[in-house]
N, C-alpha and C. Protein backbone atom coordinates (compact mmCIF):
# COMPACT_ATOMS: atom_id res chain seq x y z
N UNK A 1 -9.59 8.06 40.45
CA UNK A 1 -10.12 6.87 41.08
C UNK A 1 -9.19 5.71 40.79
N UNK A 2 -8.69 4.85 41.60
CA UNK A 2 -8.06 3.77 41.95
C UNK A 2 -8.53 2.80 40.43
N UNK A 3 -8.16 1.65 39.81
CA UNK A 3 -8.59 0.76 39.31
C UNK A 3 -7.98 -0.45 39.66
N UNK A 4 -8.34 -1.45 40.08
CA UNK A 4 -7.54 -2.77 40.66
C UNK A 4 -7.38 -3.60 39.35
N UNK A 5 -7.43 -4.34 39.10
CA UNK A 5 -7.93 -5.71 37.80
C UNK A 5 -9.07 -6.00 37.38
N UNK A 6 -9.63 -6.26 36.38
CA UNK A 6 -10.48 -6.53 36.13
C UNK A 6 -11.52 -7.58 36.99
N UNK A 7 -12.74 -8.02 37.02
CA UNK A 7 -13.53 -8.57 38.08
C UNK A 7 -13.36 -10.01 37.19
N UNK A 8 -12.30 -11.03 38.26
CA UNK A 8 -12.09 -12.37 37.59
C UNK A 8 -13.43 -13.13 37.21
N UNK A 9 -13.47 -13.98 36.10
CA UNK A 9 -14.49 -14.85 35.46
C UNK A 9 -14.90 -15.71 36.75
N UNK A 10 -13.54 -16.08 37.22
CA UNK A 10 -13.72 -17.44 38.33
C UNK A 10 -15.14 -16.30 39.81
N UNK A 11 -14.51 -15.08 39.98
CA UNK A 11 -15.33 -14.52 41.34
C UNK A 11 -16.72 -14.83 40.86
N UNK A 12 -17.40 -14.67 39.50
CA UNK A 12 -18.43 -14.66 39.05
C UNK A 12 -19.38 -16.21 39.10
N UNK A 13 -18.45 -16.88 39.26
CA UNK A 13 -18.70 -18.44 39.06
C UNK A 13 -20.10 -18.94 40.12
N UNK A 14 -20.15 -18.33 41.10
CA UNK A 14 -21.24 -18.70 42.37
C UNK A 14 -22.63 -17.94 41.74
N UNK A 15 -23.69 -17.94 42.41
CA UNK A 15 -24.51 -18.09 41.84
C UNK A 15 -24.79 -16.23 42.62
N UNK A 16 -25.72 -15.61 41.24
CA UNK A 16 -25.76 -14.23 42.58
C UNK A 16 -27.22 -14.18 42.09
N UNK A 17 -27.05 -13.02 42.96
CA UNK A 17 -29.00 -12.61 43.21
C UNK A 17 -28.89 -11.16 42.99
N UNK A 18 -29.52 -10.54 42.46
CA UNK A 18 -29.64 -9.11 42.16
C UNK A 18 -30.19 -8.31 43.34
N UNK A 19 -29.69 -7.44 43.96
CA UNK A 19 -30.18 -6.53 45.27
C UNK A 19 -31.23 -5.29 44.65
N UNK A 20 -31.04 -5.03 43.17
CA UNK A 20 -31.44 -3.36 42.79
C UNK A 20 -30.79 -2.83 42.87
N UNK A 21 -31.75 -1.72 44.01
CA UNK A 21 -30.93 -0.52 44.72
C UNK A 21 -31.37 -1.21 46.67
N UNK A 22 -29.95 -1.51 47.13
CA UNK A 22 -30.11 -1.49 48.35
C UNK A 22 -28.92 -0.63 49.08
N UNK A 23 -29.01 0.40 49.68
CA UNK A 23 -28.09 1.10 49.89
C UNK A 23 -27.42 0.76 51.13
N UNK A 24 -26.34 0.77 51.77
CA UNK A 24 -25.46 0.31 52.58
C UNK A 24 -23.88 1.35 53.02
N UNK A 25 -23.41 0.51 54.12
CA UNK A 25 -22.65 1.81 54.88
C UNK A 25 -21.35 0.57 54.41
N UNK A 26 -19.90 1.42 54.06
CA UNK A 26 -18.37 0.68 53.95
C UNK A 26 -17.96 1.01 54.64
N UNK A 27 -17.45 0.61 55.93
CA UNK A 27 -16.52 0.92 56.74
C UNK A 27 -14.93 0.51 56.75
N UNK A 28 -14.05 1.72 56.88
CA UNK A 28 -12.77 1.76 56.80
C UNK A 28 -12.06 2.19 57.86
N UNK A 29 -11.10 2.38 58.09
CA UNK A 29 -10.09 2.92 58.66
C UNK A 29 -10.16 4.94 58.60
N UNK A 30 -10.77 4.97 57.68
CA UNK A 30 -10.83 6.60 57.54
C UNK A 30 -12.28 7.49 57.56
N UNK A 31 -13.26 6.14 57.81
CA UNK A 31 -14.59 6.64 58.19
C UNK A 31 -15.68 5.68 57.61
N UNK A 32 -17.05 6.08 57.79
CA UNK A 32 -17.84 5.58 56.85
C UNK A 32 -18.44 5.92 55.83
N UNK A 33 -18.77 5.42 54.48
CA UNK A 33 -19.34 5.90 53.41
C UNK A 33 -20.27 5.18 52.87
N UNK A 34 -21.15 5.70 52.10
CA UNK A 34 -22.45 5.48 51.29
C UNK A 34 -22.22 4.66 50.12
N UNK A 35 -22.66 3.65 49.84
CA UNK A 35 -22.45 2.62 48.52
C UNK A 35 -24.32 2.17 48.72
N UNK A 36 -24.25 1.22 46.94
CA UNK A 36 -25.28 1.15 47.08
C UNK A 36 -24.90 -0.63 46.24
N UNK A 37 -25.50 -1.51 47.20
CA UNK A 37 -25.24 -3.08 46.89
C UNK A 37 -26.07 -3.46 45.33
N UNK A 38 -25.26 -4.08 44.41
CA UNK A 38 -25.88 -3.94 43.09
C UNK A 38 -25.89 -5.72 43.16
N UNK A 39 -25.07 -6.66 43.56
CA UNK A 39 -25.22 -7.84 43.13
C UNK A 39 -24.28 -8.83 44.60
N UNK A 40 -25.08 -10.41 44.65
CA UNK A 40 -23.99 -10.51 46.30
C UNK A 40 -24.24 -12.04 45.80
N UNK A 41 -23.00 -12.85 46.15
CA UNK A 41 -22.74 -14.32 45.92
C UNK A 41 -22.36 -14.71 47.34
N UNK A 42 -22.25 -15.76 46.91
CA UNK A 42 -21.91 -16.56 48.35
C UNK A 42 -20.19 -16.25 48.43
N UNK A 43 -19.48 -15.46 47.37
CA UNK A 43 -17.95 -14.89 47.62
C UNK A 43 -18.16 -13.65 47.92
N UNK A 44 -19.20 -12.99 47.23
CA UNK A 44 -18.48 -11.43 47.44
C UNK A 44 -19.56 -10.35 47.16
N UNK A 45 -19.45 -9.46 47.30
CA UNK A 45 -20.49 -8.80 46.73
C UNK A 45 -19.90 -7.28 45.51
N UNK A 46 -21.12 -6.92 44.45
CA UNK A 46 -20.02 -5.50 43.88
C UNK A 46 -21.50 -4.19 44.54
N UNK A 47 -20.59 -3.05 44.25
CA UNK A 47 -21.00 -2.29 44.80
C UNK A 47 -21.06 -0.84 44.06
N UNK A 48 -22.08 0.08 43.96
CA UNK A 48 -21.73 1.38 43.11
C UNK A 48 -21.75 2.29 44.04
N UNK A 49 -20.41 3.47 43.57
CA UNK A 49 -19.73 4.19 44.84
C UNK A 49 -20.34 5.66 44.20
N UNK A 50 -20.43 6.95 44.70
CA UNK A 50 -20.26 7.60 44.67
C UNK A 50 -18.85 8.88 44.77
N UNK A 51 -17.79 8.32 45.08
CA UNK A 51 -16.90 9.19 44.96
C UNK A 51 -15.74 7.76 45.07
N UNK A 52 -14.57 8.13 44.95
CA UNK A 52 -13.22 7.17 45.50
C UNK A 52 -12.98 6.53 46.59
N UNK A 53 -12.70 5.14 46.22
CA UNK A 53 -12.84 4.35 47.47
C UNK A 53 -10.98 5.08 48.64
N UNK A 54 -11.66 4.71 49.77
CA UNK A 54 -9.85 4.95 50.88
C UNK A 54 -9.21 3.56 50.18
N UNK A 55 -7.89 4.30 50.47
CA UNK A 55 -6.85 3.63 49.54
C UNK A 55 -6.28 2.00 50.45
N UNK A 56 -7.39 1.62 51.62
CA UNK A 56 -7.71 0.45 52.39
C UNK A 56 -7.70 -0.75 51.47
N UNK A 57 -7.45 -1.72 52.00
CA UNK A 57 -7.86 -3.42 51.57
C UNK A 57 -9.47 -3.32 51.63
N UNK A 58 -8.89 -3.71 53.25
CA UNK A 58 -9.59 -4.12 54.14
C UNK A 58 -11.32 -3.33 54.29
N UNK A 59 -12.53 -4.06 54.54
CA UNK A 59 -13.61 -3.41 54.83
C UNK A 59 -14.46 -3.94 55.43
N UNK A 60 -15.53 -3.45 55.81
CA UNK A 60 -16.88 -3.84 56.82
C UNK A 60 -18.16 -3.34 56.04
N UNK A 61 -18.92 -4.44 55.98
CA UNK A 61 -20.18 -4.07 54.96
C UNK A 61 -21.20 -4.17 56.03
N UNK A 62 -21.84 -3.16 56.11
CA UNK A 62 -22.81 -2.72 57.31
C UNK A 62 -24.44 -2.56 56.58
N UNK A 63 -25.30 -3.32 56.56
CA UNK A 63 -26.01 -3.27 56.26
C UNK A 63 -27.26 -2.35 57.18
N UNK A 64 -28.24 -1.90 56.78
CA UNK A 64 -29.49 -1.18 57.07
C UNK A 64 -30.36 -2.20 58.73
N UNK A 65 -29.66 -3.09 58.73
CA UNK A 65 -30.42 -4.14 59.79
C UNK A 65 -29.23 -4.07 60.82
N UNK A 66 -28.34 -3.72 60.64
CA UNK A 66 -27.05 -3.72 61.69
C UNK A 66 -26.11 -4.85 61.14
N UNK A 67 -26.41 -6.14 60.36
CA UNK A 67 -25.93 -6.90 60.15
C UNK A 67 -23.99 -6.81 59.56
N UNK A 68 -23.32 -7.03 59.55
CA UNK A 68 -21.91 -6.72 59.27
C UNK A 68 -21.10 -7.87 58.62
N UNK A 69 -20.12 -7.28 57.59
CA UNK A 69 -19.39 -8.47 57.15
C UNK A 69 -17.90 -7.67 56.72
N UNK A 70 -16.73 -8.92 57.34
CA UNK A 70 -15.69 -8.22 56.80
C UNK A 70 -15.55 -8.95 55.46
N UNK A 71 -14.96 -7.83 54.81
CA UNK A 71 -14.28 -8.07 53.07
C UNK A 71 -13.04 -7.60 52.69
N UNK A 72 -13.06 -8.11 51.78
CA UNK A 72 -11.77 -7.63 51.14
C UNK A 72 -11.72 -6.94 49.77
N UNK A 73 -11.37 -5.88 49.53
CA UNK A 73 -11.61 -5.27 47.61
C UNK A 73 -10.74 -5.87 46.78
N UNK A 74 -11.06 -6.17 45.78
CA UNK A 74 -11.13 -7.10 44.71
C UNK A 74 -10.64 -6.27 43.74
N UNK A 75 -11.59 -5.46 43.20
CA UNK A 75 -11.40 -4.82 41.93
C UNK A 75 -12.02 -3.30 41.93
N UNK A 76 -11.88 -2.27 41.58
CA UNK A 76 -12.58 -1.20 41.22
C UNK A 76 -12.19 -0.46 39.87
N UNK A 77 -13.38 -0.08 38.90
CA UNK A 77 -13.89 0.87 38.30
C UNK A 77 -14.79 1.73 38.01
N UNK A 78 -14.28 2.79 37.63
CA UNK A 78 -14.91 4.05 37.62
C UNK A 78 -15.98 3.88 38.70
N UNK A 79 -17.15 4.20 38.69
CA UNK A 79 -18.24 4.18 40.14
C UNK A 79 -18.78 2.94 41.01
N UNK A 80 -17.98 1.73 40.51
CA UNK A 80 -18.07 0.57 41.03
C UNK A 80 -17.20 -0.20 41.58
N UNK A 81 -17.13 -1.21 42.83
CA UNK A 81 -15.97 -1.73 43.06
C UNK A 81 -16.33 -3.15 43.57
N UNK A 82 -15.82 -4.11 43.71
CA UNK A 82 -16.16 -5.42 44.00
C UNK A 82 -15.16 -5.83 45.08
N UNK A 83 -15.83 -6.83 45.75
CA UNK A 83 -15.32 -6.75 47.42
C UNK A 83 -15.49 -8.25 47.56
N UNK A 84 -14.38 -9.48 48.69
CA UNK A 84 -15.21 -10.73 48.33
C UNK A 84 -14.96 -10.93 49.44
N UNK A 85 -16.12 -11.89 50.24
CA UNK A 85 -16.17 -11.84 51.57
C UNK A 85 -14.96 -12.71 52.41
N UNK A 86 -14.10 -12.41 53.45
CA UNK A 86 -13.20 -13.02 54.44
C UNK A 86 -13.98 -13.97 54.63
N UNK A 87 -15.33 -13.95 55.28
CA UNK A 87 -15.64 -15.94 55.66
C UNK A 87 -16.60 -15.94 54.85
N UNK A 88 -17.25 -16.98 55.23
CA UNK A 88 -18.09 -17.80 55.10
C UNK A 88 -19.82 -17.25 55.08
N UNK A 89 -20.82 -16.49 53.96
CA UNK A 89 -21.39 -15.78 54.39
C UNK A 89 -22.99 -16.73 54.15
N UNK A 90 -23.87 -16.56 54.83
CA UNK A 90 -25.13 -16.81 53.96
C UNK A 90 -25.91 -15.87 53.69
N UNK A 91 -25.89 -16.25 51.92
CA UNK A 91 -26.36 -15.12 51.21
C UNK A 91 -27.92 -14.98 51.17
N UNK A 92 -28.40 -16.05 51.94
CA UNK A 92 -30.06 -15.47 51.88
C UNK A 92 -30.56 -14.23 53.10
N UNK A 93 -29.91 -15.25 54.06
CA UNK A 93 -29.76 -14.15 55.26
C UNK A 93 -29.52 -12.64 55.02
N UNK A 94 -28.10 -12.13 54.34
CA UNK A 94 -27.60 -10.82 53.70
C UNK A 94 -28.94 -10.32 52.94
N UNK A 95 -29.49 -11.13 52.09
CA UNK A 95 -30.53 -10.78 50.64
C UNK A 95 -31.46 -10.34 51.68
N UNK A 96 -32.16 -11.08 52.34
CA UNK A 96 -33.28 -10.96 53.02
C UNK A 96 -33.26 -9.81 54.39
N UNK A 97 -32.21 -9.33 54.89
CA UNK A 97 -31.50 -8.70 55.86
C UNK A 97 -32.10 -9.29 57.00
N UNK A 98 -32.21 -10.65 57.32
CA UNK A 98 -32.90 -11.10 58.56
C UNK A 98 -31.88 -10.92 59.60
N UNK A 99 -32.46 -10.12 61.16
CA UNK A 99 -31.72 -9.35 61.83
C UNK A 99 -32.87 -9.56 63.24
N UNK A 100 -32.62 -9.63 64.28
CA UNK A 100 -33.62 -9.51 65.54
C UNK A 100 -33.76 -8.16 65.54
N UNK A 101 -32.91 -7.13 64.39
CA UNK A 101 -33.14 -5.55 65.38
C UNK A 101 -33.59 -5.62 63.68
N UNK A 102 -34.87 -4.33 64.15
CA UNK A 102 -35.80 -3.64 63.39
C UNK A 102 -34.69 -2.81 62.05
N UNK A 103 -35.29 -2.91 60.63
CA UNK A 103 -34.45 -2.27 59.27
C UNK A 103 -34.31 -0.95 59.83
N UNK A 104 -33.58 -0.07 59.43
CA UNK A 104 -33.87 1.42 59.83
C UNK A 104 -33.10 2.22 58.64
N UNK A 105 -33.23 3.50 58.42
CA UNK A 105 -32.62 3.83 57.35
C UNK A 105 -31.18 4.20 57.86
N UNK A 106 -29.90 4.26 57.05
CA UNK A 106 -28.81 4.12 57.02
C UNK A 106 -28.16 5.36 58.10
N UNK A 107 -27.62 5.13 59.50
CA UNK A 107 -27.41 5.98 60.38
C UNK A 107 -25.83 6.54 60.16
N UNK A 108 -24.72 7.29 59.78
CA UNK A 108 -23.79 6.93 60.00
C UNK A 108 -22.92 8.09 61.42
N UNK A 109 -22.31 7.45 62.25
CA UNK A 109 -21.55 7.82 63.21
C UNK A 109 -20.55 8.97 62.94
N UNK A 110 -21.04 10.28 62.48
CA UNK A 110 -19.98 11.25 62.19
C UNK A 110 -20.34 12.27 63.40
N UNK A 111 -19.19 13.05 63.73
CA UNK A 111 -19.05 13.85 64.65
C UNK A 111 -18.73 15.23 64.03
N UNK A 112 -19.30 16.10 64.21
CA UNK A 112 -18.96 17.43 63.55
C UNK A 112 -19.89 18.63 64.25
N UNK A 113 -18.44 20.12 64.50
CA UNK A 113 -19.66 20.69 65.09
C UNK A 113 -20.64 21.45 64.27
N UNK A 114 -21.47 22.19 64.25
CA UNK A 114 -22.78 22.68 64.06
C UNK A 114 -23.04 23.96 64.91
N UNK A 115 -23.75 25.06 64.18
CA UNK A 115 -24.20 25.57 64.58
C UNK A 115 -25.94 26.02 64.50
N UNK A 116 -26.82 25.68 66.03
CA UNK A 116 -28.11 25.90 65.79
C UNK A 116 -28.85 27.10 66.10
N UNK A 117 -29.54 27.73 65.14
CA UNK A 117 -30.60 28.80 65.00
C UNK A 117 -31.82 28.41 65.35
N UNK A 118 -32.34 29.32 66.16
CA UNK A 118 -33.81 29.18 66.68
C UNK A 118 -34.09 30.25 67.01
N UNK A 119 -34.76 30.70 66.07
CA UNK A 119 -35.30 31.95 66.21
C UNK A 119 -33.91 32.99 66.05
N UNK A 120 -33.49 34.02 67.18
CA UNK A 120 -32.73 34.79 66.64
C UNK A 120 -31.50 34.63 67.95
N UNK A 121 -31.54 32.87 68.38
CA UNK A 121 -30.84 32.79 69.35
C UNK A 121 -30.14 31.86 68.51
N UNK A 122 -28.39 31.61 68.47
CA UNK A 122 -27.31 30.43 68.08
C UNK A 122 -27.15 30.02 68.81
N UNK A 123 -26.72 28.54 68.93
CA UNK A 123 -26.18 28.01 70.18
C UNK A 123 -25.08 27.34 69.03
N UNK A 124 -24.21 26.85 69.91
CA UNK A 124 -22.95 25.56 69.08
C UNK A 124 -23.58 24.07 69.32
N UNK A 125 -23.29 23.18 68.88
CA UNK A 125 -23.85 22.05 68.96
C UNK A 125 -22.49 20.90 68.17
N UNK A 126 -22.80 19.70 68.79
CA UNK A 126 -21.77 18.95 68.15
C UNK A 126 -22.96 17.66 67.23
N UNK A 127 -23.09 17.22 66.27
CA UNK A 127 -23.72 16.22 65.60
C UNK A 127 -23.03 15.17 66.27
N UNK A 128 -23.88 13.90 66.53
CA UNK A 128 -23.45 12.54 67.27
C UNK A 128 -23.56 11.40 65.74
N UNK A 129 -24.49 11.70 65.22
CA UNK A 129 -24.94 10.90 64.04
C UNK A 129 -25.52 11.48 63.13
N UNK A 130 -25.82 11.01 61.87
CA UNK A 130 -26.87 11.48 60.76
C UNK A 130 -27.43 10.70 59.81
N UNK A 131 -28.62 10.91 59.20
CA UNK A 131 -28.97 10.23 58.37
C UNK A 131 -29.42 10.99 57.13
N UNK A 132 -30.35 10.40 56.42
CA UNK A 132 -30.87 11.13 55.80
C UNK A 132 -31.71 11.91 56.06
N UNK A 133 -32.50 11.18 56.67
CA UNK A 133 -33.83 12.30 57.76
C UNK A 133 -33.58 13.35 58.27
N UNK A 134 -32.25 12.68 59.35
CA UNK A 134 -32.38 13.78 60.80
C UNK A 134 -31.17 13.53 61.24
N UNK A 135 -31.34 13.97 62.18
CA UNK A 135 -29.70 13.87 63.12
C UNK A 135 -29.94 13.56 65.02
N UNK A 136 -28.92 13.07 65.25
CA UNK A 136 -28.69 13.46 66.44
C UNK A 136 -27.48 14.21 66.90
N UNK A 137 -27.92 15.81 67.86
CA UNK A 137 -26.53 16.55 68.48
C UNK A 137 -26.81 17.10 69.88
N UNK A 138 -25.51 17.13 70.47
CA UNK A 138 -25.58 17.35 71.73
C UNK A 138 -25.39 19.01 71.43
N UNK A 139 -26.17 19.57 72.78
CA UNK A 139 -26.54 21.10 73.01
C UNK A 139 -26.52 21.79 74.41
N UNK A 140 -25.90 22.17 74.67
CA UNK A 140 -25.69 22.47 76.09
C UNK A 140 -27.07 23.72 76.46
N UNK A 141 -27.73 24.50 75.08
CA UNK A 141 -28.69 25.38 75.21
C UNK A 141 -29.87 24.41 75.33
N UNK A 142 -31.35 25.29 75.77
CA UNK A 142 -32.33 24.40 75.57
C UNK A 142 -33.15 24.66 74.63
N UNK A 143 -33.63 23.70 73.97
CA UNK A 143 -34.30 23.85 73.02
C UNK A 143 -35.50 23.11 73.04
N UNK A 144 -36.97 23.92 72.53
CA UNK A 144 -38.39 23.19 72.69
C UNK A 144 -38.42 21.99 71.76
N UNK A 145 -39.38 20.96 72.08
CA UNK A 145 -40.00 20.05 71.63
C UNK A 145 -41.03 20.42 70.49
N UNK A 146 -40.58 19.94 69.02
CA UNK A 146 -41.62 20.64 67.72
C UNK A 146 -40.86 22.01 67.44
N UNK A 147 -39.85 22.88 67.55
CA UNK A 147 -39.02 24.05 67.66
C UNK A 147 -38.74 23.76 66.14
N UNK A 148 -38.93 24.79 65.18
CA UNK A 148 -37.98 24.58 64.28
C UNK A 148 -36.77 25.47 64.30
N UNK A 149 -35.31 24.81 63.85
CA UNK A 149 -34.22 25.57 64.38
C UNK A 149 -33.68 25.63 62.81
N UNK A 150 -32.17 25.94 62.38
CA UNK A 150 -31.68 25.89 61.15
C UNK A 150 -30.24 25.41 61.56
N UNK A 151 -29.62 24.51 60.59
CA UNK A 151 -28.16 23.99 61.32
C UNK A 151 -27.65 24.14 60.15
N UNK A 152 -26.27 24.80 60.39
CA UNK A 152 -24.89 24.88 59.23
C UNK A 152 -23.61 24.30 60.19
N UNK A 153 -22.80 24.07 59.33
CA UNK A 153 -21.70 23.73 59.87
C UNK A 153 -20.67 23.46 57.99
N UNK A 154 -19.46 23.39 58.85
CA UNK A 154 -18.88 23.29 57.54
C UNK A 154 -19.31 21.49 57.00
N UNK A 155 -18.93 21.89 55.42
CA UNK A 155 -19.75 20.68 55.10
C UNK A 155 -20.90 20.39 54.86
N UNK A 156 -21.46 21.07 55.62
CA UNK A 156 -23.13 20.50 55.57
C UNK A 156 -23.73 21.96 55.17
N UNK A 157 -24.22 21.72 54.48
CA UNK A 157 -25.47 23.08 53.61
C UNK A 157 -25.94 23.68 54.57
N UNK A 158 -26.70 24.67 54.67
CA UNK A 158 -27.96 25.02 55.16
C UNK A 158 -29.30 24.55 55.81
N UNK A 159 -29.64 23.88 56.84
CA UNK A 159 -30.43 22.74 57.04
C UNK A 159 -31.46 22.95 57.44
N UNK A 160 -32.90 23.59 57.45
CA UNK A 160 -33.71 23.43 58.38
C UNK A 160 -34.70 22.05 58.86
N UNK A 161 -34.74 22.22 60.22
CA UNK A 161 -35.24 20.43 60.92
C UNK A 161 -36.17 21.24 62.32
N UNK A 162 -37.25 20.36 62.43
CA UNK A 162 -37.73 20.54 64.12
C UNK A 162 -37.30 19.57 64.73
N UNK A 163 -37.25 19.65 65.95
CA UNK A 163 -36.73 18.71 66.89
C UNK A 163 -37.82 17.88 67.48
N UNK A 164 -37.46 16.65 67.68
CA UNK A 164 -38.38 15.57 68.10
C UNK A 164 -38.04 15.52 69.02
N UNK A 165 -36.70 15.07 69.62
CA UNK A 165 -37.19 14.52 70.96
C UNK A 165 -35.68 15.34 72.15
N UNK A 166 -36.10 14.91 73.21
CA UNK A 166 -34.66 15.42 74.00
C UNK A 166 -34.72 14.81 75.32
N UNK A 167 -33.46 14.59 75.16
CA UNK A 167 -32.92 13.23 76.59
C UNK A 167 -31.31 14.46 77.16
N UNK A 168 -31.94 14.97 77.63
CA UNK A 168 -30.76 15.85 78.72
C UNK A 168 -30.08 17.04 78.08
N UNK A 169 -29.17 16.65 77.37
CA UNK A 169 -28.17 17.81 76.65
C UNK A 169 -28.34 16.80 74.90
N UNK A 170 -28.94 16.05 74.63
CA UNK A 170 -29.42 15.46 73.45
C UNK A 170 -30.01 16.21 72.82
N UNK A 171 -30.21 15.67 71.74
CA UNK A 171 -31.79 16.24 70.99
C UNK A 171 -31.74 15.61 69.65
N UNK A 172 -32.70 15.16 69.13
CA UNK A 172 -32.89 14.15 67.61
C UNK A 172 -33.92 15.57 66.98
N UNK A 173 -33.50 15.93 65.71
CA UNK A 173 -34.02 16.13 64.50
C UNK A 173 -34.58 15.93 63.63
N UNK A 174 -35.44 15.94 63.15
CA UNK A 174 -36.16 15.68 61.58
C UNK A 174 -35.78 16.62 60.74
N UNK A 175 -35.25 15.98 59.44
CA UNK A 175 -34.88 17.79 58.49
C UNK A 175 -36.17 17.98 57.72
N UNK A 176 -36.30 19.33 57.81
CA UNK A 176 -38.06 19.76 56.34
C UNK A 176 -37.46 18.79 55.04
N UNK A 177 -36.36 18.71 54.61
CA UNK A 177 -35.88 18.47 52.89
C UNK A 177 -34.90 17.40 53.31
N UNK A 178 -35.30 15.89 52.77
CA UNK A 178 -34.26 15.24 53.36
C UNK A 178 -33.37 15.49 52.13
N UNK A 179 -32.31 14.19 52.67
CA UNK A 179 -30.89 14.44 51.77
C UNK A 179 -31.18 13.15 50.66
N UNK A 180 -30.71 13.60 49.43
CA UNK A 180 -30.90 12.28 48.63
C UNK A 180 -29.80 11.60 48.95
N UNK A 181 -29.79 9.81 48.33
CA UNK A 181 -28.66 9.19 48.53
C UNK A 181 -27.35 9.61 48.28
N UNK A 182 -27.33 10.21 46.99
CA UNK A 182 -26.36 10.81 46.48
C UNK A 182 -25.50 11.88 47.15
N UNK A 183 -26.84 12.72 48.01
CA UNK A 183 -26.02 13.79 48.67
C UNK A 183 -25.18 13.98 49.91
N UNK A 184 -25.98 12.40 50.41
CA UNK A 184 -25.39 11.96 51.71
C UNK A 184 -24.44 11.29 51.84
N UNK A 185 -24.36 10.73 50.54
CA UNK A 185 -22.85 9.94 50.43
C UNK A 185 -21.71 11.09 50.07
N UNK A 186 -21.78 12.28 49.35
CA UNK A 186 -20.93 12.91 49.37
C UNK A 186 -20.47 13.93 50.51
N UNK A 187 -21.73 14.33 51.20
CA UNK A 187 -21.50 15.32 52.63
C UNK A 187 -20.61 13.84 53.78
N UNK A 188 -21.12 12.66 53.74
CA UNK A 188 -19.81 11.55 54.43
C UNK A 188 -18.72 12.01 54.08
N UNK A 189 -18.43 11.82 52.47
CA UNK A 189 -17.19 11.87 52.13
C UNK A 189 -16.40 13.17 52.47
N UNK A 190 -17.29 14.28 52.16
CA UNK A 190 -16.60 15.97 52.35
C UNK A 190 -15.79 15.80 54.08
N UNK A 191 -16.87 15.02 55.00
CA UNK A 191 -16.46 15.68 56.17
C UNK A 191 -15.80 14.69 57.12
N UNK A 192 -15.04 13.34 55.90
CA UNK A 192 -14.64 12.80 56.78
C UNK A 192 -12.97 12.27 55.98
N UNK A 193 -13.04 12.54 54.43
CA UNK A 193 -12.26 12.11 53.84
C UNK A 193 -12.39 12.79 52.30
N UNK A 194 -12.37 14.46 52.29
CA UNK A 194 -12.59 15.30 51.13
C UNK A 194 -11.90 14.66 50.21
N UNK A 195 -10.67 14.15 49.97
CA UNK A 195 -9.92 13.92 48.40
C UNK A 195 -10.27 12.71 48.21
N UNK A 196 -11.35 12.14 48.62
CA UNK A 196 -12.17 10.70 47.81
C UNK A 196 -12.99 11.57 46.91
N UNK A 197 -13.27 12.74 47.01
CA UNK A 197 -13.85 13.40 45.88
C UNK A 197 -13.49 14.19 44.85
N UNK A 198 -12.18 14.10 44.73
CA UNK A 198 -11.25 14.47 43.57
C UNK A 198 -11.47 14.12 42.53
């Protein structure tokens, strides 16, 4: 794992607010990944990672409301890294995630194919998105409404999910066992940027 400098006295100087655990998407140049927001000032915010940050500056802090901010990394150690914001942010707004679009849990945009079981029929399938819940993948087979199917693909475990809904060659998922935070930040990392987990 990377280490930058230590986290300057001066970045600390603004006033911060403690998040907990609020979990959040980093966007890079080499994909998106799972962090979880530990503390946020009116400069910057730090963050605890699950695997190695991309060897990027530059980033996009994507919050659970859609809300977005570019940053810049600062400092990282061992499972943490600190990031300080390019403009001008208000930090109640960020704290509070006030957004016109509804919170939702953390979606991220990966593409990978899949293969789905239903019953003792496979079809191929490509994933559009995922979360922790569920997924969305396109399917050229048809598949029932409430169906439970099973999805593997490289990367991704063993999955069983029924299907909720279907809009043409679509179809959204619910999984029986969701994914913990932890596990979803590393299946990001496996299938979009494996040697962040070195």
């Amino acid at each position: 794992m990377q280490t930058d400098h230590a986290e300057p006295a001066e970045q600390r100087s603004a006033q911060r607010y403690s998040l907990l655990i609020r979990p959040a998407k980093l966007l890079s140049p080499q994909g998106e990944f799972v962090c979880i927001l530990r503390d946020v000032s009116s400069t910057g915010v730090s963050t605890r990672l699950f695997h190695s940050l991309p060897a990027c500056t530059n980033y996009t802090l994507e919050l659970q409301s859609g809300q977005t901010y570019e940053m810049a990394r600062v400092w990282v150690r061992e499972q943490e890294a600190g990031f300080e914001f390019t403009s001008q942010v208000d930090v109640d707004r960020l704290v509070t995630e006030a957004s016109e679009f509804p919170k939702r849990g953390l979606r991220l945009a990966l593409q990978f194919p899949i293969t789905v079981t239903a019953g003792v029929t496979r079809s191929m399938a490509v994933v559009e998105n995922i979360s922790q819940q569920g997924a969305r993948f396109e399917c050229k087979d048809l598949l029932a409404l409430d169906q439970n199917v099973r999805l593997e693909g490289d990367g991704l475990r063993e999955t069983r999910a029924k299907v909720r809904w279907r809009r043409g060659t679509q179809y959204g998922v619910v999984f029986d066992d969701t994914f913990s935070l932890r596990d979803f930040a590393l299946l990001a990392a496996r299938l979009q940027a494996p040697g962040l987990l070195d």
